[in-house]
N, C-alpha and C. Protein backbone atom coordinates (compact mmCIF):
# COMPACT_ATOMS: atom_id res chain seq x y z
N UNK A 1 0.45 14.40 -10.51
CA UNK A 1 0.32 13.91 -9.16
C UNK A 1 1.28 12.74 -8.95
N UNK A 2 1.78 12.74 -7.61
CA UNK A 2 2.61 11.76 -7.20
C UNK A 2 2.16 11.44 -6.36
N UNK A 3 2.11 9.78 -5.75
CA UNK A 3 1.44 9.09 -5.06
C UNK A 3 2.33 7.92 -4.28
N UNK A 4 2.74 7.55 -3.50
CA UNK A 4 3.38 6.86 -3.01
C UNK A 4 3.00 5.66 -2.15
N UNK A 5 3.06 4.29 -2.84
CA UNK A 5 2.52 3.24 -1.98
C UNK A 5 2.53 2.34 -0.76
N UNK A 6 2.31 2.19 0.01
CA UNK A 6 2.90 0.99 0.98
C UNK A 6 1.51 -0.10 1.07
N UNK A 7 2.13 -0.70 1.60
CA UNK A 7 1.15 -2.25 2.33
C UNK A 7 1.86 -3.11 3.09
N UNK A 8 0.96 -3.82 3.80
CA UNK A 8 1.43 -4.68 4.55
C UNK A 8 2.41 -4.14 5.47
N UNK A 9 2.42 -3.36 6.46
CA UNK A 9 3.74 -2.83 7.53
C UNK A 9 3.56 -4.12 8.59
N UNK A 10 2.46 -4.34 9.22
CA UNK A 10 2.48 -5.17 10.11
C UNK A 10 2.83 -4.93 11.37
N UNK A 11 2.52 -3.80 11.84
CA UNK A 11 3.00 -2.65 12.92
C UNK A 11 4.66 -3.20 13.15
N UNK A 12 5.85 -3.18 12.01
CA UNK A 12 7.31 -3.47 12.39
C UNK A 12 7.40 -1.62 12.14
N UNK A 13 8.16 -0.99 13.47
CA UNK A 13 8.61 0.10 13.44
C UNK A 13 9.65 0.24 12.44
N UNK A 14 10.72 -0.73 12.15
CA UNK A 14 11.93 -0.72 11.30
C UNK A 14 11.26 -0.72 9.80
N UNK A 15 10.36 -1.18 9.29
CA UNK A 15 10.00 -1.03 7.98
C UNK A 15 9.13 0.34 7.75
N UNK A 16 8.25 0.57 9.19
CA UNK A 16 7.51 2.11 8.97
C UNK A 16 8.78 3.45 8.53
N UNK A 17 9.66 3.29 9.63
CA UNK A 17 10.26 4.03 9.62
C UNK A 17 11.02 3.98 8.25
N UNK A 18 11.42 3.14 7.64
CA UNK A 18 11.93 2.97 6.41
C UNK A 18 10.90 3.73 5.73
N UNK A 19 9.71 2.97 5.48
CA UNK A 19 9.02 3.49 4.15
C UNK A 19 8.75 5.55 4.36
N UNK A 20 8.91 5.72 5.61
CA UNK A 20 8.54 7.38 5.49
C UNK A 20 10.15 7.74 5.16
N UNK A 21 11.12 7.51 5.54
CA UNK A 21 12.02 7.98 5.02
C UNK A 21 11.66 8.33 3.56
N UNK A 22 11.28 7.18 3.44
CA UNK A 22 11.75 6.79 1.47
C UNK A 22 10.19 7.76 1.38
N UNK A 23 9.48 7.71 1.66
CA UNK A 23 8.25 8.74 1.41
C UNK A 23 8.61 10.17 1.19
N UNK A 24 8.64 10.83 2.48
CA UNK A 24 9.75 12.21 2.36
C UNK A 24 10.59 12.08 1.23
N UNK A 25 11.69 11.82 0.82
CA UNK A 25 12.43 11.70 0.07
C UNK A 25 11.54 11.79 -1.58
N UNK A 26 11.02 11.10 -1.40
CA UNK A 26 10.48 11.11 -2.93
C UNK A 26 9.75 12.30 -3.18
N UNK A 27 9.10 13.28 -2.88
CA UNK A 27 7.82 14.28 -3.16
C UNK A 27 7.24 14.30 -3.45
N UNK A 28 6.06 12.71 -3.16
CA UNK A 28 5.25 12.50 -3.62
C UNK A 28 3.80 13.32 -2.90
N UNK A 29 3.04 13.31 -3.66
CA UNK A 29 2.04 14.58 -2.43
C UNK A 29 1.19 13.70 -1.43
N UNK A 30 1.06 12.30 -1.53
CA UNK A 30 -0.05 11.15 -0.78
C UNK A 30 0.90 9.75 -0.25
N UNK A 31 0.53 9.72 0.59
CA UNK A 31 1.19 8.16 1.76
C UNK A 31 -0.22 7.90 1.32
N UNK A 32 -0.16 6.55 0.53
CA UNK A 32 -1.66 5.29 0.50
C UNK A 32 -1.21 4.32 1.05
N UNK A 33 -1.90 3.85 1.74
CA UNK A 33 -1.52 2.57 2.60
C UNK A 33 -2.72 1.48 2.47
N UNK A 34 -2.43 0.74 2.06
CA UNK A 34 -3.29 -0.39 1.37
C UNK A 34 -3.46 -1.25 2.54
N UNK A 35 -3.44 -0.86 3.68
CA UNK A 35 -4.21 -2.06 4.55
C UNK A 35 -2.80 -2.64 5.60
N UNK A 36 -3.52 -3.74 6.54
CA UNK A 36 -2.76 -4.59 7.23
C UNK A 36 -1.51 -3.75 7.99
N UNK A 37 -1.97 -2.34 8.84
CA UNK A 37 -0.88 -1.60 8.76
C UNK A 37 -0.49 -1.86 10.31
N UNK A 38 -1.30 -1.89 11.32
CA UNK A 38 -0.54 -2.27 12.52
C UNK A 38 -0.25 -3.98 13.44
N UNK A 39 -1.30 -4.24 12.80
CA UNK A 39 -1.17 -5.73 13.67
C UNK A 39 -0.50 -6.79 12.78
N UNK A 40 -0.07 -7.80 13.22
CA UNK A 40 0.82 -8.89 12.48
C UNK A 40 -0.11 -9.81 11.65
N UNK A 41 -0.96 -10.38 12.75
CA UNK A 41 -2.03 -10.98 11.78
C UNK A 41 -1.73 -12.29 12.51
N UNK A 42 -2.69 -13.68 12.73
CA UNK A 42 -2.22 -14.34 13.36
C UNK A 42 -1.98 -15.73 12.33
N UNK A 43 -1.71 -14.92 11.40
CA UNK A 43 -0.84 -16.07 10.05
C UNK A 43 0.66 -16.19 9.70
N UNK A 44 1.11 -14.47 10.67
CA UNK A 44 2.19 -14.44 10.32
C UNK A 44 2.67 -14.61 11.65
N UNK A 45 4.39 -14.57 11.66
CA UNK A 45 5.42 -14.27 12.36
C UNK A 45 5.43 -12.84 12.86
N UNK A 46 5.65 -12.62 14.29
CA UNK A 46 6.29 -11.33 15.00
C UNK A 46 6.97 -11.06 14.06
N UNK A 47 6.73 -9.53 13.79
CA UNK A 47 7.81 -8.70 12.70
C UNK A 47 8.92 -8.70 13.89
N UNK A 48 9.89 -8.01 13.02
CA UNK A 48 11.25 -7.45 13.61
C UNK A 48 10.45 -6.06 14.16
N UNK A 49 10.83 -5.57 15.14
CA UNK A 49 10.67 -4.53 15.88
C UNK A 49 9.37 -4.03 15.72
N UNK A 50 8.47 -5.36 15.94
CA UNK A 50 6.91 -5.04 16.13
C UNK A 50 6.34 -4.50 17.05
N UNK A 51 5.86 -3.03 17.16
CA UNK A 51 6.10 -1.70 17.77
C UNK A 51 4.89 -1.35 17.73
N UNK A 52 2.80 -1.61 17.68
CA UNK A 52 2.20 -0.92 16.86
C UNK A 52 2.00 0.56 17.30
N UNK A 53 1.99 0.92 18.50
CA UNK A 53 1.88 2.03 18.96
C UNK A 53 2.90 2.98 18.74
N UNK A 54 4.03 2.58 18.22
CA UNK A 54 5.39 3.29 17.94
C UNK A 54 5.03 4.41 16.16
N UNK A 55 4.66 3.04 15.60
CA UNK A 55 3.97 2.95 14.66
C UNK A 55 3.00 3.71 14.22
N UNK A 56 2.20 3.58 14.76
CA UNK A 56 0.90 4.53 15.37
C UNK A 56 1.06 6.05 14.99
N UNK A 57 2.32 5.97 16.15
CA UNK A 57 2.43 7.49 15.83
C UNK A 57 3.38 8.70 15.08
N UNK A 58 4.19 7.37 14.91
CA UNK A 58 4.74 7.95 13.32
C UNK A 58 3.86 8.49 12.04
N UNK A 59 3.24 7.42 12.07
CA UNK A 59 1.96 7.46 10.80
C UNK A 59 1.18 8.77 11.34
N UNK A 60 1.08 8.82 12.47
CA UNK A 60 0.00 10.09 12.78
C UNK A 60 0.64 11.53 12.51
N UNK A 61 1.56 11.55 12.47
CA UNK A 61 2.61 12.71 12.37
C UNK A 61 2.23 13.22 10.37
N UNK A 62 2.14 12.44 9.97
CA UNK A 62 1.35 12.65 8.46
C UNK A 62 0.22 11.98 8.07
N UNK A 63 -0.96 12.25 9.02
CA UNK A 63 -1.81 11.97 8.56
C UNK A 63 -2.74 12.74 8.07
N UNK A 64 -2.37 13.86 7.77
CA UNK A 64 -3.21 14.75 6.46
C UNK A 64 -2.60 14.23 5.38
N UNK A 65 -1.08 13.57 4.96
CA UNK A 65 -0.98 13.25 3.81
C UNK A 65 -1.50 11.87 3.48
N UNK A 66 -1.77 11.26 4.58
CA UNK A 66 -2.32 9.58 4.32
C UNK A 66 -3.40 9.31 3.52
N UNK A 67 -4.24 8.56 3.07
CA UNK A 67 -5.43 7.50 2.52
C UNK A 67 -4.92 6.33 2.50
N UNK A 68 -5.72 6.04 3.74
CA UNK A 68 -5.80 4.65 3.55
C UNK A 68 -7.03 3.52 3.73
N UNK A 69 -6.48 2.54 3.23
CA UNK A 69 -7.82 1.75 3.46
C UNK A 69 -7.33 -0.10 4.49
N UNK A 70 -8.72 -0.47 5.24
CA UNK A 70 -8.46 -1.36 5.78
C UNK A 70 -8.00 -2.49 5.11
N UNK A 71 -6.92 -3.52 6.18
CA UNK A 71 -6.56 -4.56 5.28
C UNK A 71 -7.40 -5.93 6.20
N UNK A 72 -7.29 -6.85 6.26
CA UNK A 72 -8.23 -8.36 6.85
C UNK A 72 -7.54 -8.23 8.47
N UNK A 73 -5.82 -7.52 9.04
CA UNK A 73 -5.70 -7.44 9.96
C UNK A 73 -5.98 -6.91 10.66
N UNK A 74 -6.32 -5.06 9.76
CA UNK A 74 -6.65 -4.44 10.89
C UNK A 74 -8.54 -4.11 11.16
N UNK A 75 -8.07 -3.79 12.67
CA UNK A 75 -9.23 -3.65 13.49
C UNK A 75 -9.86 -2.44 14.02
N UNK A 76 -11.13 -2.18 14.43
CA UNK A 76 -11.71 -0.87 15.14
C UNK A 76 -10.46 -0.31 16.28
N UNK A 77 -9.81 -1.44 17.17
CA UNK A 77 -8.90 -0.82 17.96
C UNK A 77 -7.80 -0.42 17.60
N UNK A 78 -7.36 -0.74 16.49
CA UNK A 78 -6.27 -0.10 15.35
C UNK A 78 -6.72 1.75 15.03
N UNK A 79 -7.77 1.31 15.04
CA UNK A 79 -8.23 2.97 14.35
C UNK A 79 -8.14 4.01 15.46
N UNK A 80 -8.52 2.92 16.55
CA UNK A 80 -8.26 4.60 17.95
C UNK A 80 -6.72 4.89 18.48
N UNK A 81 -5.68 4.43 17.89
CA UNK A 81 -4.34 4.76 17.67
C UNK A 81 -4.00 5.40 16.39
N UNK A 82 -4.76 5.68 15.63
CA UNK A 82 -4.54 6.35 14.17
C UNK A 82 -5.46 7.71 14.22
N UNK A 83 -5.11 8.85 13.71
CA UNK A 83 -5.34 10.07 13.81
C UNK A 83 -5.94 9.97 12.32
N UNK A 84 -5.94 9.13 10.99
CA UNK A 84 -6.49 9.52 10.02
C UNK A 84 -7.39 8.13 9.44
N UNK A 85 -8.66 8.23 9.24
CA UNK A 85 -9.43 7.24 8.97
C UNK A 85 -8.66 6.10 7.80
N UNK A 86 -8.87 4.67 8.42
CA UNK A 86 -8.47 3.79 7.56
C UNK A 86 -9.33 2.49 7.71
N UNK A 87 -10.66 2.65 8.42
CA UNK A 87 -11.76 1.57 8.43
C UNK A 87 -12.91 1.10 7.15
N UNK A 88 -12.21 1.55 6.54
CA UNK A 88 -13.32 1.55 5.09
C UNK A 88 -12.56 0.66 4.10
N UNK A 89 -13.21 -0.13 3.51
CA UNK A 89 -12.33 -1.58 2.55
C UNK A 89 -11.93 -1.03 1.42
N UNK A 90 -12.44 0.44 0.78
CA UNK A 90 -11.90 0.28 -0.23
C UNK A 90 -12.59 2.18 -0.63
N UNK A 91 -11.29 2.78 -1.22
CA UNK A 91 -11.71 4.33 -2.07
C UNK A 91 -11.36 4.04 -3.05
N UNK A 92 -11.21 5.02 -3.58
CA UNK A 92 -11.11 6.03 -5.16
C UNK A 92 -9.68 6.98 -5.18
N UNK A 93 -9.15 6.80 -6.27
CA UNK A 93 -8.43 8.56 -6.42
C UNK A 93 -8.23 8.66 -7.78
N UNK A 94 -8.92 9.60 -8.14
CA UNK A 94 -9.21 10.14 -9.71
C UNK A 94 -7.56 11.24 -10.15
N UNK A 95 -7.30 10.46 -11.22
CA UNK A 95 -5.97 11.08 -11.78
C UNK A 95 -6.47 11.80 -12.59
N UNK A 96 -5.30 12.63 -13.17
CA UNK A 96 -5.76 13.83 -14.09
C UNK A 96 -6.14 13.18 -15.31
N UNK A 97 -5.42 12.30 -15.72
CA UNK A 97 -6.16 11.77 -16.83
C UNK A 97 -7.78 11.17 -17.15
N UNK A 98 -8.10 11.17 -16.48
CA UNK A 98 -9.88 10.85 -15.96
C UNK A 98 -9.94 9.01 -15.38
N UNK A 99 -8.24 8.49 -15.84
CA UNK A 99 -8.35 7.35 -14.99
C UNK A 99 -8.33 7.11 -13.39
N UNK A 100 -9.40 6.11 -13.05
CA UNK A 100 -9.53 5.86 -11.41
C UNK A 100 -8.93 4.80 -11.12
N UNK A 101 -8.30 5.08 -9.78
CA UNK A 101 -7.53 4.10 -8.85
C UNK A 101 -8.30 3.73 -8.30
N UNK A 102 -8.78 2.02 -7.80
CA UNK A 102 -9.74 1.59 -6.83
C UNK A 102 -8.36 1.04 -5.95
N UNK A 103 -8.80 1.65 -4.68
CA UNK A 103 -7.52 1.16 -3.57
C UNK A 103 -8.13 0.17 -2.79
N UNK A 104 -8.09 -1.28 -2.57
CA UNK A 104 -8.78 -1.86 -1.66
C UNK A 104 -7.39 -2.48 -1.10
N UNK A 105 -7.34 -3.43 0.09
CA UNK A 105 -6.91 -4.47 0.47
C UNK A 105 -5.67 -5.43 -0.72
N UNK A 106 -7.63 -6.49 -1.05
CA UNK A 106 -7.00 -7.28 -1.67
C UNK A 106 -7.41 -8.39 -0.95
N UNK A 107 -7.87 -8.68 -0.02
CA UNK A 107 -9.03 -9.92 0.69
C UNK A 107 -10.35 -9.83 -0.01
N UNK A 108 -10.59 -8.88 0.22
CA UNK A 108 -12.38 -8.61 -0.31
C UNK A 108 -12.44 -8.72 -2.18
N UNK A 109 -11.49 -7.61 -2.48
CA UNK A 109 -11.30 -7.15 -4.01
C UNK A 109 -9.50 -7.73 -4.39
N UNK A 110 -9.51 -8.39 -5.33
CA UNK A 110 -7.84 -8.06 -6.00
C UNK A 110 -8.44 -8.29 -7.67
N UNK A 111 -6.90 -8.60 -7.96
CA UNK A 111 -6.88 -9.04 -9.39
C UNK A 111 -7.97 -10.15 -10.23
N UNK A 112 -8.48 -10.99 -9.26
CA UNK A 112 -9.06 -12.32 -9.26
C UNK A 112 -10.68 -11.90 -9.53
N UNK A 113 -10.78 -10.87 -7.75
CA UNK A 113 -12.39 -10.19 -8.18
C UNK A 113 -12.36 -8.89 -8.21
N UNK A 114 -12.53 -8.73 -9.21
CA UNK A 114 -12.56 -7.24 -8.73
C UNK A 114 -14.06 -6.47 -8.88
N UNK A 115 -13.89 -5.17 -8.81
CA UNK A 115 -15.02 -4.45 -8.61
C UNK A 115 -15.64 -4.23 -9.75
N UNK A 116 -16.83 -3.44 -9.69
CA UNK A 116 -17.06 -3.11 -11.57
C UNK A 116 -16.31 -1.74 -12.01
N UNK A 117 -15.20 -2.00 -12.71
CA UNK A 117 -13.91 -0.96 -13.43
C UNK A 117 -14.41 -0.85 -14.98
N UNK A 118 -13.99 0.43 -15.32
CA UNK A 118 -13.47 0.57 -16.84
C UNK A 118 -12.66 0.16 -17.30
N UNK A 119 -12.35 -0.32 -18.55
CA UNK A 119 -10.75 -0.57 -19.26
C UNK A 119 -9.73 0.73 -19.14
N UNK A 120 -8.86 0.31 -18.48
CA UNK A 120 -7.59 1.41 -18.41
C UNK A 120 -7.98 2.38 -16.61
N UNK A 121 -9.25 1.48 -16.13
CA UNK A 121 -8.83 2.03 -14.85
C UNK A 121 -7.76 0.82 -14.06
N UNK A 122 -7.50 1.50 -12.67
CA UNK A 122 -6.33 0.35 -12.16
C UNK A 122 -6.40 -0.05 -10.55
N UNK A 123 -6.70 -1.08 -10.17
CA UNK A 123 -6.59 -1.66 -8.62
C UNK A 123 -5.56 -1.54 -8.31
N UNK A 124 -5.41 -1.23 -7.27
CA UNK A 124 -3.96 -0.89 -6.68
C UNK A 124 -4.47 -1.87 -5.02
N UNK A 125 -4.03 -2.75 -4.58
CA UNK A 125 -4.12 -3.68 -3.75
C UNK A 125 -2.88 -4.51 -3.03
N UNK A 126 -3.30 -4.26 -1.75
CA UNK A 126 -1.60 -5.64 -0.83
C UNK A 126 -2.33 -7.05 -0.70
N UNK A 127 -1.88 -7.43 0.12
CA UNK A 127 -2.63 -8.82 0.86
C UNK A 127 -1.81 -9.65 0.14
N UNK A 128 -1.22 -10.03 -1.11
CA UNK A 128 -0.30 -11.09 -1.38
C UNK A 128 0.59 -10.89 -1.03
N UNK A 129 1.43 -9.63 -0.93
CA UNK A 129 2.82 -9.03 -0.69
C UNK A 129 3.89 -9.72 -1.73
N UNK A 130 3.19 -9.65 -2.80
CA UNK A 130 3.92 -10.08 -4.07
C UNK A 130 3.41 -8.91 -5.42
N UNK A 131 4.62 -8.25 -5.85
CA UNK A 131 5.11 -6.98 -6.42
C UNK A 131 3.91 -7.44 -7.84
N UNK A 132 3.12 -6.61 -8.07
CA UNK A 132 2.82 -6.81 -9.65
C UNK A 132 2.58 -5.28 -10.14
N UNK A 133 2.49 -4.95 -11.39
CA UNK A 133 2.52 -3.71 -12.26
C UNK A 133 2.09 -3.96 -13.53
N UNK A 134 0.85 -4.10 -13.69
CA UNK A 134 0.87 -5.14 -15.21
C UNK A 134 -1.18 -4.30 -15.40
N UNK A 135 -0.99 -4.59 -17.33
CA UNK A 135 -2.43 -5.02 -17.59
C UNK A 135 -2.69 -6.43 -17.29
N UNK A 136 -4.06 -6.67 -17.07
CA UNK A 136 -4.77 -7.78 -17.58
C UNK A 136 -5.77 -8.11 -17.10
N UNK A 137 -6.83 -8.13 -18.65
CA UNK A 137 -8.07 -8.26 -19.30
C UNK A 137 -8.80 -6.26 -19.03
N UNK A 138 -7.72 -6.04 -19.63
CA UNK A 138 -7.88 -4.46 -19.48
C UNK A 138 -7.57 -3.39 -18.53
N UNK A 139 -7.74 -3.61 -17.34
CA UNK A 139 -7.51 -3.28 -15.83
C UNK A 139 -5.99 -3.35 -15.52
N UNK A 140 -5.42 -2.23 -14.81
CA UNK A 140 -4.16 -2.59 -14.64
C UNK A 140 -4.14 -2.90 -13.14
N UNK A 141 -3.34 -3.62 -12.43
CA UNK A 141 -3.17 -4.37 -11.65
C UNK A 141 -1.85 -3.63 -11.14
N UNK A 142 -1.84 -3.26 -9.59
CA UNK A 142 -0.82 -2.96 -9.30
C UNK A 142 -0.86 -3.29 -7.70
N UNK A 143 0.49 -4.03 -7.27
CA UNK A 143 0.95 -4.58 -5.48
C UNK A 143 2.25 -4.03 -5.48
N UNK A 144 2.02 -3.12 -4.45
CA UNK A 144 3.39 -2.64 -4.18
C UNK A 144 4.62 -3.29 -3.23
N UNK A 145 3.58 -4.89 -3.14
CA UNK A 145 3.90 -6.05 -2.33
C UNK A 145 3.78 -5.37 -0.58
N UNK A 146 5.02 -5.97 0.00
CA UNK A 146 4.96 -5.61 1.23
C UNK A 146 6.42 -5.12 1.81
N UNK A 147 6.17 -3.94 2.81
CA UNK A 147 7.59 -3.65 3.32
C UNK A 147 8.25 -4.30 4.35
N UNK A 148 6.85 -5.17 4.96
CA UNK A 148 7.62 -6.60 6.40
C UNK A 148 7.71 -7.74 6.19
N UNK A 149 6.87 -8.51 4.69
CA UNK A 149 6.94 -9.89 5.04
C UNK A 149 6.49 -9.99 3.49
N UNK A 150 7.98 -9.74 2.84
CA UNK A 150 7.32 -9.79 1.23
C UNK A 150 7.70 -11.63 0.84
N UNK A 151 7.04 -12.10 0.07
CA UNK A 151 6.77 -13.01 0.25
C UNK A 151 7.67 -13.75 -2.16
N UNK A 152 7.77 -14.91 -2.12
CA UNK A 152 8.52 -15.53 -2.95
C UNK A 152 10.11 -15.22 -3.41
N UNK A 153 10.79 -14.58 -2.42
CA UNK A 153 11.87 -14.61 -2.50
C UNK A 153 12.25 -12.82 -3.28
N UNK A 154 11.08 -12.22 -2.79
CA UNK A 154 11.08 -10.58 -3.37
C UNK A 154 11.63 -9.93 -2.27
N UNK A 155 12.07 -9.21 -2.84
CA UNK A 155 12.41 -7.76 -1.49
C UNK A 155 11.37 -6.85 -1.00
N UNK A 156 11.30 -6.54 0.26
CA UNK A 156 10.73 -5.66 0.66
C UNK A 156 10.48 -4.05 -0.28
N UNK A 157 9.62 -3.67 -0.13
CA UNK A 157 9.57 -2.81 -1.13
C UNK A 157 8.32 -1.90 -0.52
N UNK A 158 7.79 -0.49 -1.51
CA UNK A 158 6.92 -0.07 -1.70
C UNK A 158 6.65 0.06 -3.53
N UNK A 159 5.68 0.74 -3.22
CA UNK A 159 5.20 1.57 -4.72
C UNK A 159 5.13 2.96 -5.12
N UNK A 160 5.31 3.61 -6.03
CA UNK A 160 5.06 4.76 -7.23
C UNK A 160 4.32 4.81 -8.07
N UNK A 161 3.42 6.17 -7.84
CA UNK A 161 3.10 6.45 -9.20
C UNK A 161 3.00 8.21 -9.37
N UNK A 162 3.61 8.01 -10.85
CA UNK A 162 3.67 9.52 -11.34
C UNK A 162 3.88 9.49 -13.18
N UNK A 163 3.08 10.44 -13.34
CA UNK A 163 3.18 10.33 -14.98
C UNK A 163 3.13 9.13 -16.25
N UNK A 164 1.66 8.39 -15.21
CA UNK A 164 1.49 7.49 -15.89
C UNK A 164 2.08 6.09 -15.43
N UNK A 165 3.24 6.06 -14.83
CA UNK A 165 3.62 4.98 -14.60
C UNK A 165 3.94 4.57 -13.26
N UNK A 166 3.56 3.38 -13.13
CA UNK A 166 3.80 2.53 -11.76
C UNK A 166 4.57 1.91 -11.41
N UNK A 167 5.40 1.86 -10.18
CA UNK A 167 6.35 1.17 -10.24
C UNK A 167 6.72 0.59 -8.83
N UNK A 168 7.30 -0.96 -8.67
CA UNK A 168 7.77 -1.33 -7.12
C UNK A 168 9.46 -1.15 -7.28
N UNK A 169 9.44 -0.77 -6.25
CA UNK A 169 10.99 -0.19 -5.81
C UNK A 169 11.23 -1.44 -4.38
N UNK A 170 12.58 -1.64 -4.28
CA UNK A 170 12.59 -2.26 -2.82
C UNK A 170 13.14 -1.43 -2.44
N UNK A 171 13.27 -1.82 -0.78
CA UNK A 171 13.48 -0.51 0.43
C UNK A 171 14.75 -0.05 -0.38
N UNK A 172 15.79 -1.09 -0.62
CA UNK A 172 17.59 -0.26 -1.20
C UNK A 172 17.21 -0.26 -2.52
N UNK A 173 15.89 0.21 -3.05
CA UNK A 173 15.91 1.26 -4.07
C UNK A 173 15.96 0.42 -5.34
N UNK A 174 16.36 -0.44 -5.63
CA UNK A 174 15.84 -1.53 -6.71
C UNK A 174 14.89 -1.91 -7.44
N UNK A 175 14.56 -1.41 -8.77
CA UNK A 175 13.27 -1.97 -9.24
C UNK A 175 12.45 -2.79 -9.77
N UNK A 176 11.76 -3.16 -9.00
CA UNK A 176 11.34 -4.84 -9.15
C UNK A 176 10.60 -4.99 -10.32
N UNK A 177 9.65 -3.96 -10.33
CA UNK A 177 8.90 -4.22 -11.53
C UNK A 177 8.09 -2.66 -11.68
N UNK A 178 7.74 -2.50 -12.96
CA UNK A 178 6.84 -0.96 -13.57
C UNK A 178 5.91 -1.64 -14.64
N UNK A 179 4.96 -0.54 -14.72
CA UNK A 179 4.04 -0.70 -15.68
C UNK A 179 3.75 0.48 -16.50
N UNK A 180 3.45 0.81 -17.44
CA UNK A 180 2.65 1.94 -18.36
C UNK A 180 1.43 1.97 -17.93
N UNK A 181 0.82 3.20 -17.66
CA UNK A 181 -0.56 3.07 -17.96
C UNK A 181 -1.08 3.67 -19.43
């Protein structure tokens, strides 16, 4: 299975449209979207070509391939512009190996708290918009950061995963960081 990450869009049409390019392109079989996907948030800055309805319906155009889950920005009126449920804080997706992905946010659950996991299962979480791919204290930890407003001097980016391994890419394809599982 191939799985393909985003977070944090921030309804900017120029980064949606980026990350489905780069989605398509890859063949991965799932768009996960970790939250914070149409509104800016009133912590941040107006994205560049902050569009959410543009947005909206790009994303709706594949939303049989989507899962996603809510991030702290978005809202019930977010969801009646979205064709595929994303009001729930946090799923599951069971890999072939019998390891589970807990997909949350990253407000409620991250690295810090997390849920009750097995050793060698892995959080996959936005909300810092800072790239990680790593064990630690058993749990692997993975941010595919953010594609509008990545934050310590990182590039915009998404995430991968396939055959075990995880990885942040930025939008021009650069890899920031991978992990083993």
């Amino acid at each position: 299975m191939k799985l393909f990450f985003a977070s944090d869009l921030h309804g900017s049409l120029p980064a949606t449209e980026k990350v489905l390019e780069l989605y398509r392109a890859s063949g991965a079989q799932y768009l996960v979207l970790l939250g914070d996907i149409l509104n800016h948030g009133p912590r941040n800055p107006i994205p560049e070509g902050y569009n959410p309805p543009a947005v909206a319906e790009k994303l709706n155009e594949l939303s049989q391939e989507i899962i996603a889950v809510r991030g702290n920005c978005d809202s019930e009126v977010d969801q009646m512009l979205l064709s595929f449920p994303m009001m729930v804080d946090y799923s599951w997706v069971l890999l072939e190996s019998g390891q589970r992905i807990f997909l949350t946010h990253g407000h409620l659950y991250n690295s810090s708290k997390r849920p009750a996991l097995k050793a060698g299962d892995v959080i996959a979480h936005g909300h810092t918009h800072i790239p990680v791919a790593e064990y630690q204290d058993g749990i692997f930890i993975f941010n595919p950061s953010s594609a509008t407003f990545p934050r310590n001097d990182h590039a915009a980016s998404y995430g991968l995963y396939e055959n075990g391994t995880f990885k942040v890419v930025s939008l021009e394809g650069d890899l920031l960081v991978s992990g083993q599982l």
